[in-house]
N, C-alpha and C. Protein backbone atom coordinates (compact mmCIF):
# COMPACT_ATOMS: atom_id res chain seq x y z
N UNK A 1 0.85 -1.17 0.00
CA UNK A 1 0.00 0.00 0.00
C UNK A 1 0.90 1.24 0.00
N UNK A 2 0.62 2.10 -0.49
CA UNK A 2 1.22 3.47 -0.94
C UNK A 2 1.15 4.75 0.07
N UNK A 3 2.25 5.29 0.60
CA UNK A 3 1.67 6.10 1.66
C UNK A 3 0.40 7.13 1.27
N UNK A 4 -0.13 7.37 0.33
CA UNK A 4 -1.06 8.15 -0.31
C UNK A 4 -2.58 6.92 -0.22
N UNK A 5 -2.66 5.80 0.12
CA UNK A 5 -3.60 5.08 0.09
C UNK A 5 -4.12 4.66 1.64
N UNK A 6 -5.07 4.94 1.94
CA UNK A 6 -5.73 4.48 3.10
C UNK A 6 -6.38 3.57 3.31
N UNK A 7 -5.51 2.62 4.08
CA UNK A 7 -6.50 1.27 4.83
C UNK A 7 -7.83 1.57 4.97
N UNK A 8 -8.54 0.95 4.11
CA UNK A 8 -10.41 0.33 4.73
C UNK A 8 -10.62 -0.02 5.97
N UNK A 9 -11.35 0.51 6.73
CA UNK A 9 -11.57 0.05 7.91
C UNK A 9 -12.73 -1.55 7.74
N UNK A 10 -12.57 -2.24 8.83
CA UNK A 10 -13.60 -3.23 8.72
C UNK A 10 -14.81 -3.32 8.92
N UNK A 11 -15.44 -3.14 8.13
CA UNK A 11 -17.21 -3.17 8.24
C UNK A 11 -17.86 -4.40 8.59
N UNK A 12 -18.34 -5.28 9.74
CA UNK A 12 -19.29 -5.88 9.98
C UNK A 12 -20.65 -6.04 9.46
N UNK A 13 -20.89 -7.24 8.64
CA UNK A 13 -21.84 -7.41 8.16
C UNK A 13 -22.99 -8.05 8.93
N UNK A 14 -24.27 -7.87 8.96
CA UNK A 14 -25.41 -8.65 9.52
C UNK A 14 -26.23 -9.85 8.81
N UNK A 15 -25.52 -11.04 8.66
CA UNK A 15 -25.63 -11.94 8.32
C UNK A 15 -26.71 -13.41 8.40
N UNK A 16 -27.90 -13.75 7.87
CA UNK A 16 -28.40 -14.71 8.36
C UNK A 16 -28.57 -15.87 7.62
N UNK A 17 -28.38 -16.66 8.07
CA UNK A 17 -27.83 -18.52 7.51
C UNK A 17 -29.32 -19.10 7.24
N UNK A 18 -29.07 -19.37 5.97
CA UNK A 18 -31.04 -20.34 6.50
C UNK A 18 -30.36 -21.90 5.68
N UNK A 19 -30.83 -22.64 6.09
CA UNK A 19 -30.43 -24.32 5.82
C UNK A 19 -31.67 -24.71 4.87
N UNK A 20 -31.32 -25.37 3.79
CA UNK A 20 -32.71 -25.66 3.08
C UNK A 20 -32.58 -27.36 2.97
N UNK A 21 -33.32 -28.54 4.35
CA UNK A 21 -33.19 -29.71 4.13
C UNK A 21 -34.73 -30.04 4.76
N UNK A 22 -34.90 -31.09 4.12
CA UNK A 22 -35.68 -32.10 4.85
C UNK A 22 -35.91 -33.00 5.47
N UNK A 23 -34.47 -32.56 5.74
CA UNK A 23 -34.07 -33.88 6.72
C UNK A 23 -32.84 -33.19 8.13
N UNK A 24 -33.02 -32.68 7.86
CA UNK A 24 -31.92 -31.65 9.06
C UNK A 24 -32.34 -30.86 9.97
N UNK A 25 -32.30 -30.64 11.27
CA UNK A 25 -32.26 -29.60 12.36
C UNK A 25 -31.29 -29.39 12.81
N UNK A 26 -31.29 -28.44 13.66
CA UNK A 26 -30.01 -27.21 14.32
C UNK A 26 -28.70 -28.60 14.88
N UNK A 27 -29.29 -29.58 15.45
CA UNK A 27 -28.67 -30.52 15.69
C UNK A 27 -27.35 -31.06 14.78
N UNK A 28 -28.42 -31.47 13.91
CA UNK A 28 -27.82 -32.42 12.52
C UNK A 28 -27.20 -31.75 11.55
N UNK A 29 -26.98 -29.87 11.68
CA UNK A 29 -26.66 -28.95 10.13
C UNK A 29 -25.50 -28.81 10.62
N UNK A 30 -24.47 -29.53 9.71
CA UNK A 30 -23.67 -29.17 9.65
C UNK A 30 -22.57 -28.38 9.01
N UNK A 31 -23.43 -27.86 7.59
CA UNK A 31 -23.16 -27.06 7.24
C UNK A 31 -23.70 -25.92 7.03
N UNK A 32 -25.08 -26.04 7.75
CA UNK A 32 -25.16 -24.46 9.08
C UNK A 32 -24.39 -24.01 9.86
N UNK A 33 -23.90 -24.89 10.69
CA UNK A 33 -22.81 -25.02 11.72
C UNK A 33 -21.57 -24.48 11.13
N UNK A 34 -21.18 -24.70 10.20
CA UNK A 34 -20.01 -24.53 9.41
C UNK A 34 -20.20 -22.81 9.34
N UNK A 35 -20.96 -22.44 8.44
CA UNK A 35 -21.12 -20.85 8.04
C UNK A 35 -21.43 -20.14 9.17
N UNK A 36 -22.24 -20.53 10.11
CA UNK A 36 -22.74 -19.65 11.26
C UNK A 36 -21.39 -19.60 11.43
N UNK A 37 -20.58 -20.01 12.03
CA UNK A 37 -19.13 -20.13 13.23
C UNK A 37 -18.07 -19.52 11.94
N UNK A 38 -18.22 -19.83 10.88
CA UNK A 38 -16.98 -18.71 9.88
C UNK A 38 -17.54 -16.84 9.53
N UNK A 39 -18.48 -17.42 9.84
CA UNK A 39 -19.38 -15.65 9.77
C UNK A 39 -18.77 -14.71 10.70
N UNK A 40 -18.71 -15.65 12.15
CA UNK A 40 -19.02 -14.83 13.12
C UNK A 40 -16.99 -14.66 13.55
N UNK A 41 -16.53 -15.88 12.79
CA UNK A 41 -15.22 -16.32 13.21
C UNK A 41 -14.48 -15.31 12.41
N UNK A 42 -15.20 -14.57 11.12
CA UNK A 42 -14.66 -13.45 10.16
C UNK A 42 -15.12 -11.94 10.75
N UNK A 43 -15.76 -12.08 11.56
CA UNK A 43 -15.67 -10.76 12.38
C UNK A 43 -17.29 -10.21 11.94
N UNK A 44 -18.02 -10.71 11.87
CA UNK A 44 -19.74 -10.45 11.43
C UNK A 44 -20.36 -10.87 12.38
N UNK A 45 -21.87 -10.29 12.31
CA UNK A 45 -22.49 -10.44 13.31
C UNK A 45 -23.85 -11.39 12.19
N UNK A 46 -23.79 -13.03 13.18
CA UNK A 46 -24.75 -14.27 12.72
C UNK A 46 -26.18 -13.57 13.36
N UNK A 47 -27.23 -12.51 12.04
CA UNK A 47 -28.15 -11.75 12.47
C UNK A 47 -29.17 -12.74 12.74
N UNK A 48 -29.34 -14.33 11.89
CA UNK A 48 -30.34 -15.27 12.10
C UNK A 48 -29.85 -16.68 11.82
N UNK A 49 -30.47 -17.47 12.06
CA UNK A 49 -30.24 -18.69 11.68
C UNK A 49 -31.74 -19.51 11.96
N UNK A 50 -32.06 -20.36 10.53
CA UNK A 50 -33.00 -21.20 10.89
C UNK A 50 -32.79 -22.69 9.38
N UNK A 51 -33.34 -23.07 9.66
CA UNK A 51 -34.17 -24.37 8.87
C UNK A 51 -34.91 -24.27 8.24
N UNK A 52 -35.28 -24.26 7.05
CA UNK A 52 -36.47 -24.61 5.96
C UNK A 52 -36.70 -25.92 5.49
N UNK A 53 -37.50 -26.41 5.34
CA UNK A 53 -37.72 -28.03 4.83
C UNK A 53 -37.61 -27.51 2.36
N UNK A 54 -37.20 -28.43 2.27
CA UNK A 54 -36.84 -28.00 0.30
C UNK A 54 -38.62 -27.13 -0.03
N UNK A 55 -39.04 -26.66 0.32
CA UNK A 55 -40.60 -26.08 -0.10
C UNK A 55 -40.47 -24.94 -0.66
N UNK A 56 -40.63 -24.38 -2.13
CA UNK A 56 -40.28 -23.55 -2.47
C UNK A 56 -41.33 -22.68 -2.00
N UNK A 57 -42.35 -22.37 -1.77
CA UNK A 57 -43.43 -21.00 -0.53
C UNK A 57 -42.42 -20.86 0.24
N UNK A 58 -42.13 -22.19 1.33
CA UNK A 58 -41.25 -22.03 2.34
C UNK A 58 -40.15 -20.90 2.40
N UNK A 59 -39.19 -21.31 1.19
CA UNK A 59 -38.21 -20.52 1.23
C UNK A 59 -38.22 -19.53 0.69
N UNK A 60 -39.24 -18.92 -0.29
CA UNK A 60 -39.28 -17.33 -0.54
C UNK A 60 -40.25 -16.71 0.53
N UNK A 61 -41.08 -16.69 0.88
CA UNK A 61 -41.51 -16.81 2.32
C UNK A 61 -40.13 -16.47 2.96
N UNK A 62 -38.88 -17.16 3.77
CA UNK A 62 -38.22 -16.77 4.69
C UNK A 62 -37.65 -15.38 3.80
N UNK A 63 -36.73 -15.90 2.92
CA UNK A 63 -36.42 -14.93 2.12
C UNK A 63 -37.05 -13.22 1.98
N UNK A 64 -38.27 -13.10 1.73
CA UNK A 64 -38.64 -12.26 1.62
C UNK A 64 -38.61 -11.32 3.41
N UNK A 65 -38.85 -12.20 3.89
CA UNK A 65 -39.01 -12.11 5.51
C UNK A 65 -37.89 -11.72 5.97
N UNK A 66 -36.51 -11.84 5.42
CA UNK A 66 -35.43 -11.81 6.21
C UNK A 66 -34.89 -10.48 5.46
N UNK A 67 -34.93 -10.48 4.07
CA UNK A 67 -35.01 -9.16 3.19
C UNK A 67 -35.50 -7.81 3.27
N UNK A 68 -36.53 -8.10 4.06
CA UNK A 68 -37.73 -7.04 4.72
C UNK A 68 -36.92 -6.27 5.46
N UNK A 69 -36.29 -6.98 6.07
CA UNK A 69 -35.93 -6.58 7.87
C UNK A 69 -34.30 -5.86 7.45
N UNK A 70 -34.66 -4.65 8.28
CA UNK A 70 -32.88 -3.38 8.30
C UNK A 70 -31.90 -4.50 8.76
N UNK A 71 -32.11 -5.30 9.37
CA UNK A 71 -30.93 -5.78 10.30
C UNK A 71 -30.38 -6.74 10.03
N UNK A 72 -30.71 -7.23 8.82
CA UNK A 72 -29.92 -8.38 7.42
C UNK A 72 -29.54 -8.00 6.16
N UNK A 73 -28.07 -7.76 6.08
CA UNK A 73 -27.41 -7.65 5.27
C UNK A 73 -27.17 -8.41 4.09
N UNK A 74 -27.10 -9.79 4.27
CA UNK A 74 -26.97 -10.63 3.75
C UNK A 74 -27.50 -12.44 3.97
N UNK A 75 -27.88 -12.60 2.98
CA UNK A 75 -28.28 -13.82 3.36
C UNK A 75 -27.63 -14.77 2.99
N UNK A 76 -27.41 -15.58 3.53
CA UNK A 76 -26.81 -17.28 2.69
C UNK A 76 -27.70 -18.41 3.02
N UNK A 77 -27.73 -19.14 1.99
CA UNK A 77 -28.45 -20.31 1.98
C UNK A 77 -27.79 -21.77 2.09
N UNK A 78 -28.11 -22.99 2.53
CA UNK A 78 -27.38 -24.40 2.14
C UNK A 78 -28.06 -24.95 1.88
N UNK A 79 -27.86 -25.68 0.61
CA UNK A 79 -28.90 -27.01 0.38
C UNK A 79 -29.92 -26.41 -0.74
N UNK A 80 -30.43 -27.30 -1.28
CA UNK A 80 -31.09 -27.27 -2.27
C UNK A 80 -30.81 -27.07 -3.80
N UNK A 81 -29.39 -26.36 -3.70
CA UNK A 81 -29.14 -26.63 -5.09
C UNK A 81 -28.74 -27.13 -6.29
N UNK A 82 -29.43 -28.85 -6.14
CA UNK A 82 -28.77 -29.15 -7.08
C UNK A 82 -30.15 -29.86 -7.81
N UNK A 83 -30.08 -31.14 -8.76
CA UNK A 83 -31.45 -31.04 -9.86
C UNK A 83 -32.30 -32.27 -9.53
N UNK A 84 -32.11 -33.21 -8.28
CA UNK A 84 -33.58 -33.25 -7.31
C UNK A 84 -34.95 -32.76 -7.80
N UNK A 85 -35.61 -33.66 -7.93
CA UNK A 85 -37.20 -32.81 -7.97
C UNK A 85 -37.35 -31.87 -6.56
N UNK A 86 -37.02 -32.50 -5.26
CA UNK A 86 -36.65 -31.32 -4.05
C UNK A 86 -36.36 -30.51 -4.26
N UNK A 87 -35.49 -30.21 -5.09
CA UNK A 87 -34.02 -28.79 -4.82
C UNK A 87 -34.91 -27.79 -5.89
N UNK A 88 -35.34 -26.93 -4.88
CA UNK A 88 -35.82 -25.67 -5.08
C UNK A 88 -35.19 -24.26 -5.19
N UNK A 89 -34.20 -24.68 -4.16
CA UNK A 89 -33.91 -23.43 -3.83
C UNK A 89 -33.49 -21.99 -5.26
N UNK A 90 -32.94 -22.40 -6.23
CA UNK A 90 -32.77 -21.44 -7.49
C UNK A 90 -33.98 -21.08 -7.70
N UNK A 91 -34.86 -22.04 -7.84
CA UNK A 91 -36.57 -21.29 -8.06
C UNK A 91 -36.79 -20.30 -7.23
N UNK A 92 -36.51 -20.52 -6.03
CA UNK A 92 -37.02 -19.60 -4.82
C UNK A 92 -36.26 -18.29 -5.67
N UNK A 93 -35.08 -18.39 -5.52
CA UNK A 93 -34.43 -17.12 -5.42
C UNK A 93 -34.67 -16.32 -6.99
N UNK A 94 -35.31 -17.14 -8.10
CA UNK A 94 -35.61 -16.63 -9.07
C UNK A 94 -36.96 -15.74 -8.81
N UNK A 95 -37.60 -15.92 -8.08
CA UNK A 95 -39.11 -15.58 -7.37
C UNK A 95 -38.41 -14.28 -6.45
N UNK A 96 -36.99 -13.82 -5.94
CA UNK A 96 -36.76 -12.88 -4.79
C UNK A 96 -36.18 -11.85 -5.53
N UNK A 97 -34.89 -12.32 -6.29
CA UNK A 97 -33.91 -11.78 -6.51
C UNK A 97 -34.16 -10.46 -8.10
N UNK A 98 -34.11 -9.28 -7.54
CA UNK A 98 -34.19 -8.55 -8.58
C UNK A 98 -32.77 -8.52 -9.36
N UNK A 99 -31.88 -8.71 -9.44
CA UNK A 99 -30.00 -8.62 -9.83
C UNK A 99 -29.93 -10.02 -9.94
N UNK A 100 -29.45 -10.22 -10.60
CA UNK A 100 -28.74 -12.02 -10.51
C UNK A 100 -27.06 -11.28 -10.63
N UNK A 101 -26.06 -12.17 -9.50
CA UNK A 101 -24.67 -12.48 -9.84
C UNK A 101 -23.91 -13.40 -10.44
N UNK A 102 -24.48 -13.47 -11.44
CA UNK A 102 -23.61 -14.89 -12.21
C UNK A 102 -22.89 -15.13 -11.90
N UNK A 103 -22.04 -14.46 -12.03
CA UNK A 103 -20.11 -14.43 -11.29
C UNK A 103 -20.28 -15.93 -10.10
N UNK A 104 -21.09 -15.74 -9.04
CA UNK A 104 -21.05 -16.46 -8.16
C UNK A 104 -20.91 -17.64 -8.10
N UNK A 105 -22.16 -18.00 -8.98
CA UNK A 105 -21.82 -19.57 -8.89
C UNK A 105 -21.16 -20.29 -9.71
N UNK A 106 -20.88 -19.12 -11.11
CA UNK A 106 -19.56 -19.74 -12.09
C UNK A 106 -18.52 -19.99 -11.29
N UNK A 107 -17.92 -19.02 -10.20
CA UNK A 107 -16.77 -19.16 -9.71
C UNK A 107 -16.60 -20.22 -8.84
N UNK A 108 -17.88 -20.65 -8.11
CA UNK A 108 -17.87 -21.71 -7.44
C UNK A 108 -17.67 -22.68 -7.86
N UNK A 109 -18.28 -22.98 -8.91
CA UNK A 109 -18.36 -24.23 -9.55
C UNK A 109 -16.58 -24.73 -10.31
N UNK A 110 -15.83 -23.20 -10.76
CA UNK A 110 -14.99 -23.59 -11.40
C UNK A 110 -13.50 -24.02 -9.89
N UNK A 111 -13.67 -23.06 -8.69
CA UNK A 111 -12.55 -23.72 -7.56
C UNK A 111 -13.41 -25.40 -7.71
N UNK A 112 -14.84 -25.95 -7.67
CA UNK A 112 -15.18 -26.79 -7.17
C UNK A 112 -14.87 -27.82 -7.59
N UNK A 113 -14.48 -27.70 -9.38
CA UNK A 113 -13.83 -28.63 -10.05
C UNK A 113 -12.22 -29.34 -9.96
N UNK A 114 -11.72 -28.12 -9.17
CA UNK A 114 -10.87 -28.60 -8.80
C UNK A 114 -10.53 -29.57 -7.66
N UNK A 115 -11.53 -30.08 -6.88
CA UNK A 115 -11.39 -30.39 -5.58
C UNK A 115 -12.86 -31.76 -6.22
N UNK A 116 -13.81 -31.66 -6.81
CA UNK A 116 -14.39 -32.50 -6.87
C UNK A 116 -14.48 -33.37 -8.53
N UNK A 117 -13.95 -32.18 -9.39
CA UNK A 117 -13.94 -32.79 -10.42
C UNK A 117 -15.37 -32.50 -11.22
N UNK A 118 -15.73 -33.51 -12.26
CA UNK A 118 -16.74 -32.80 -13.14
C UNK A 118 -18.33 -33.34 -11.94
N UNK A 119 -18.17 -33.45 -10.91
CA UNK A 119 -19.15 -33.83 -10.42
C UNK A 119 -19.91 -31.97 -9.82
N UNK A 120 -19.36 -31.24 -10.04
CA UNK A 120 -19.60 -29.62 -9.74
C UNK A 120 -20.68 -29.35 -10.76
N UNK A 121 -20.31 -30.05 -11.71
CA UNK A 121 -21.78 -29.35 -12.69
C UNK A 121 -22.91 -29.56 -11.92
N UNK A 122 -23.30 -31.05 -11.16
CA UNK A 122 -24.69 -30.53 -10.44
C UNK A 122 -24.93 -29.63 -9.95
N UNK A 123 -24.06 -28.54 -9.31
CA UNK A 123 -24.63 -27.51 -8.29
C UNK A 123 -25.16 -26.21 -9.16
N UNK A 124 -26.17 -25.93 -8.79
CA UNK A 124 -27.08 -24.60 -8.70
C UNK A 124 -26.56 -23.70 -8.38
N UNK A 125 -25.61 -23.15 -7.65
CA UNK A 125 -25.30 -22.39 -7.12
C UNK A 125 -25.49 -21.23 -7.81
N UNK A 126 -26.37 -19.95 -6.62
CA UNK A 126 -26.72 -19.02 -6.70
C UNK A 126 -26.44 -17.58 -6.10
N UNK A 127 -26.88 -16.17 -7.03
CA UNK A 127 -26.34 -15.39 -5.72
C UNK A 127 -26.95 -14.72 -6.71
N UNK A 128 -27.47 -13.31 -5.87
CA UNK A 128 -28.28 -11.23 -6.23
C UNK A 128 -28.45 -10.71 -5.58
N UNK A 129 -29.45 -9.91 -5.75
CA UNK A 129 -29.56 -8.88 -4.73
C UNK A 129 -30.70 -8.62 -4.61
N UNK A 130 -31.40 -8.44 -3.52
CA UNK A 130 -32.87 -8.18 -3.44
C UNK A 130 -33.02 -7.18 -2.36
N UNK A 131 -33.99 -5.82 -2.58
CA UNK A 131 -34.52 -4.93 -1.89
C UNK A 131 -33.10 -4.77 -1.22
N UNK A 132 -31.50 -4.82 -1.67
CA UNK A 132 -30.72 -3.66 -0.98
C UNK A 132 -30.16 -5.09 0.02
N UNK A 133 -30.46 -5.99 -0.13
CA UNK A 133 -29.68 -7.51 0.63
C UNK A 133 -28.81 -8.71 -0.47
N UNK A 134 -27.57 -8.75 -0.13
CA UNK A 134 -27.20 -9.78 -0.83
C UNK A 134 -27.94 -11.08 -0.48
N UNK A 135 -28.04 -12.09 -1.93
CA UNK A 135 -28.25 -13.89 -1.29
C UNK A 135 -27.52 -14.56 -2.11
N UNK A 136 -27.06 -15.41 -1.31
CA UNK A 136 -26.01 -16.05 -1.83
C UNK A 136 -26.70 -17.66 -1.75
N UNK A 137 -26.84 -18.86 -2.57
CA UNK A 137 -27.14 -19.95 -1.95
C UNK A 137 -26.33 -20.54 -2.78
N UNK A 138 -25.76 -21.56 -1.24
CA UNK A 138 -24.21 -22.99 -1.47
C UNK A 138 -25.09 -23.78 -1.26
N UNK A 139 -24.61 -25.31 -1.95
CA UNK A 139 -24.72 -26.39 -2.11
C UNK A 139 -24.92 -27.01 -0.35
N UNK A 140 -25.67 -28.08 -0.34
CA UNK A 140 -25.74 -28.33 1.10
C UNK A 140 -24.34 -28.79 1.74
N UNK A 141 -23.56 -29.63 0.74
CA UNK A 141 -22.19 -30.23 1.44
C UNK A 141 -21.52 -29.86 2.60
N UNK A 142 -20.60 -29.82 3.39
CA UNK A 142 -19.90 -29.03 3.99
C UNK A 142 -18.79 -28.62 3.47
N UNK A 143 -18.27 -29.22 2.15
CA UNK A 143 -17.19 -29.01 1.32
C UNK A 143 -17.48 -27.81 0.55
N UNK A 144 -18.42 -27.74 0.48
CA UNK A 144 -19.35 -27.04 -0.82
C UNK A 144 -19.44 -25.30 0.10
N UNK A 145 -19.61 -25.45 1.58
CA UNK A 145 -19.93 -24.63 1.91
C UNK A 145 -18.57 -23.93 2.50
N UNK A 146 -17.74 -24.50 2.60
CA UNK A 146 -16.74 -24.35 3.02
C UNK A 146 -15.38 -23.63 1.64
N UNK A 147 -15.55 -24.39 0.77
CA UNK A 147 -15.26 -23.33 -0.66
C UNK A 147 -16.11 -21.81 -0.72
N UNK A 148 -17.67 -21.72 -0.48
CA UNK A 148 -18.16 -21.02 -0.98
C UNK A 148 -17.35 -19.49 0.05
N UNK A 149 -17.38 -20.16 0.93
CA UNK A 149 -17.35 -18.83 1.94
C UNK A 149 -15.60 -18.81 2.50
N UNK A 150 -14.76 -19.90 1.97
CA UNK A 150 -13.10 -19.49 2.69
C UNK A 150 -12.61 -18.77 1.36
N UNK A 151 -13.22 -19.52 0.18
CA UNK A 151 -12.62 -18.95 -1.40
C UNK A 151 -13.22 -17.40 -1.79
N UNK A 152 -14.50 -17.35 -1.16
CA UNK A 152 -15.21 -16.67 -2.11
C UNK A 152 -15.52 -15.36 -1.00
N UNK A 153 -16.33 -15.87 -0.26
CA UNK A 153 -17.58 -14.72 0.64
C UNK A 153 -16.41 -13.99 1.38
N UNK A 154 -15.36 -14.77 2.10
CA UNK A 154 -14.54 -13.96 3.76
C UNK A 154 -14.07 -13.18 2.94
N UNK A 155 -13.75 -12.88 1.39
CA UNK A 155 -13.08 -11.89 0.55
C UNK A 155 -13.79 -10.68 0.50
N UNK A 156 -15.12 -11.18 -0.27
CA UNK A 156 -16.20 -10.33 -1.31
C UNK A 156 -16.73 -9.35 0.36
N UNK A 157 -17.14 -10.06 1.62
CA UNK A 157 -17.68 -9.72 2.17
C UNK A 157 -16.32 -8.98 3.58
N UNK A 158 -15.46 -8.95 3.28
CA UNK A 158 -14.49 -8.11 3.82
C UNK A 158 -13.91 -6.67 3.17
N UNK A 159 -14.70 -5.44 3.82
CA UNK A 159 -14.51 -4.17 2.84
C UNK A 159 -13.18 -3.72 3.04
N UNK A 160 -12.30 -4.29 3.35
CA UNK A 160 -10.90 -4.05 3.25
C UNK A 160 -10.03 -4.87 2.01
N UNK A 161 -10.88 -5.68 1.67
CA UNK A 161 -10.18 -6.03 0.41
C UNK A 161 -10.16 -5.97 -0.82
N UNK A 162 -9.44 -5.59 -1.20
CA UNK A 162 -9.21 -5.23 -2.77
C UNK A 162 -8.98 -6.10 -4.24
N UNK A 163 -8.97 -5.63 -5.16
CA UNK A 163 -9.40 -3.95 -5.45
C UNK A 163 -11.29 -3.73 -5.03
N UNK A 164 -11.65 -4.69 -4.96
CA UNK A 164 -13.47 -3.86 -4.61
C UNK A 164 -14.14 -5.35 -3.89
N UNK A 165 -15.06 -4.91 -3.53
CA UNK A 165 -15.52 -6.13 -2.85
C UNK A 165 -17.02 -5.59 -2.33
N UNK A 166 -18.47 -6.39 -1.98
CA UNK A 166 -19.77 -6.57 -2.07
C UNK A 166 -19.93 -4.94 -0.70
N UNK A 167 -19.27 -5.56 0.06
CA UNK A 167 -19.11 -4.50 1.46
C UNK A 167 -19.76 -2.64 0.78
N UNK A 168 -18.24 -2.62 -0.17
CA UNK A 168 -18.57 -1.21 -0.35
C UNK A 168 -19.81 -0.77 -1.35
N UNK A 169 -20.46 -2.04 -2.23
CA UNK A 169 -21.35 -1.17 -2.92
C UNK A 169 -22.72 -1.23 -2.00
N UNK A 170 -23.11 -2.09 -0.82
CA UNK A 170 -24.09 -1.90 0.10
C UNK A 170 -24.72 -0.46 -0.02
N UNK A 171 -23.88 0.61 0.17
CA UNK A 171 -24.83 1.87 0.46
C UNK A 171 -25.59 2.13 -0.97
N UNK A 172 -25.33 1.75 -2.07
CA UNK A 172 -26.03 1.75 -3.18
C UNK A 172 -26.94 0.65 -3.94
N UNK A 173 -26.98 -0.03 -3.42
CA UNK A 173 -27.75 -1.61 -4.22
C UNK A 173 -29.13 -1.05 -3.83
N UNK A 174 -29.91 0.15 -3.24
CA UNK A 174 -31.29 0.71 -3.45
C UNK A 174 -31.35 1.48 -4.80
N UNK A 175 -30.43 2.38 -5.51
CA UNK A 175 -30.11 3.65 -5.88
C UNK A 175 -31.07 3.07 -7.71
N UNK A 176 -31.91 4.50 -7.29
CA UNK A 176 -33.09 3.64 -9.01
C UNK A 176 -32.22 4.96 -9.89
């Protein structure tokens, strides 16, 4: 850094985890467990956490619910995205999301190939922006979730890192 360039200070994000299984509670998520504890372990504040069963009402329903509210910044999702008659979750977020980030889940998918091989094409993986909130939705795995957010999110969602990252365009993702 250049003495003419000033360190970003760290902005804390308000973050809430929703799990999309039908077969999982707070108990059994372990890759709820995973993101809640790297959220909070990256210096953010875990604004919610819950469970959805694969129901696509269900999950635009939370979605919209968690979007609503000042005090969620961002959302992340697990589970559901892959091509299951279950796996809803891309529908959902096609039903929320005014912005789509392509970027997101291309990028996921392409670290994912490296680590899983051509078995990455199943994932869905999703991410936009709705009413002024990022959503991001990872694959249920814990591998899956664990790429999405050590490779991808602790970066995008740290406003100290460069050259640009999700942090600083927040005050504008309303702006018509």
């Amino acid at each position: 850094m250049s003495p003419t360039q000033k360190q970003a200070a760290f902005i804390p994000c308000r973050i809430a985890v929703l799990t999309i299984s039908d077969t999982r509670d707070l108990a059994s998520d372990r890759s709820g467990a995973i993101l809640a504890e790297r959220v909070q372990a990256a210096g953010h504040e875990l604004a919610m956490r819950a469970i959805v069963p694969d129901d696509l009402d269900l999950i635009v329903s939370r979605l919209r619910e968690w979007i609503a509210r000042d005090d969620v910044d961002v959302v992340i999702t697990t589970g559901g995205t892959g091509v299951t008659g279950r796996d809803v979750t891309p529908e959902a977020f096609s039903q929320v999301v005014e912005k789509d980030i392509p970027g997101f889940g291309e990028l996921l998918r392409m670290l994912s190939y490296a680590k899983i091989g051509t078995s990455t094409i199943q994932s869905r993986a999703t991410a936009g922006v709705a009413r002024g909130t990022f959503l991001f939705a990872l694959p249920g795995s814990t591998g899956a979730v664990r790429d999405g957010w050590d490779d991808i999110l602790v970066h995008q969602l740290d406003s100290r890192h460069r050259p640009c990252n999700f942090v600083e365009l927040m005050p504008r993702l309303n702006e018509r």
